[in-house]
Protein backbone atom coordinates (compact mmCIF):
# COMPACT_ATOMS: atom_id res chain seq x y z
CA UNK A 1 162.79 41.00 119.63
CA UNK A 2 163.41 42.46 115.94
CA UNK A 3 166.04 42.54 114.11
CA UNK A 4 168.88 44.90 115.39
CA UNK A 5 169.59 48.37 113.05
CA UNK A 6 172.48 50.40 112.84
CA UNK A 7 171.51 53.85 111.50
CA UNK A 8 173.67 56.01 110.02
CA UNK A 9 173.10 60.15 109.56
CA UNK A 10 175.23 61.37 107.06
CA UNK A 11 176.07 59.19 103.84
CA UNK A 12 179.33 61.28 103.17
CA UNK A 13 183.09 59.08 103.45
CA UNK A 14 182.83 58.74 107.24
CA UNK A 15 179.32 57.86 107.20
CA UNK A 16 179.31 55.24 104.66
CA UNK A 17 182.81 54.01 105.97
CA UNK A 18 181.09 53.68 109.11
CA UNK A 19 177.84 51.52 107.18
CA UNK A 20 180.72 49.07 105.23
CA UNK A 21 182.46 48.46 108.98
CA UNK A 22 179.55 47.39 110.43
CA UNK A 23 178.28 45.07 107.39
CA UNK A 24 182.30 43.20 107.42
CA UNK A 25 181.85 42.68 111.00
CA UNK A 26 177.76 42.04 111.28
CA UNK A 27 176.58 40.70 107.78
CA UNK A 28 173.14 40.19 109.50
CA UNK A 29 172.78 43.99 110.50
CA UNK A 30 170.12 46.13 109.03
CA UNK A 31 171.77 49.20 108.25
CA UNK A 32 169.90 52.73 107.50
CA UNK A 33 171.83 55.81 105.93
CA UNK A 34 170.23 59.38 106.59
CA UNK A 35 171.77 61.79 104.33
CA UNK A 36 170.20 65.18 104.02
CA UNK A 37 171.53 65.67 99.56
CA UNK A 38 170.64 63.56 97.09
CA UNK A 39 174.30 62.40 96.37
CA UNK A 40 176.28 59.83 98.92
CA UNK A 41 179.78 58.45 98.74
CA UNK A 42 180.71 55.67 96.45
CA UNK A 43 183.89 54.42 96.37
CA UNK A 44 184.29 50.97 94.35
């Protein structure tokens, strides 16, 4: 079996606070964010 994948659609705050949970709590997760702009969320 391949490696398991979380993917995310929509790379706005919820989305991409969604993406961060997921990496804390599975490091080893591949993670894909769908977002239909050209601009996602970014917080430092």
């Amino acid at each position: 079996m391949g490696k398991e994948r979380l993917v995310v659609i929509g790379g706005d705050a919820a989305g991409m606070s969604a993406a961060a949970q997921a990496r804390r709590l599975r490091p080893d997760l591949e993670i894909i964010v769908f977002e239909r702009s050209p601009h996602t969320s970014y917080a430092a």
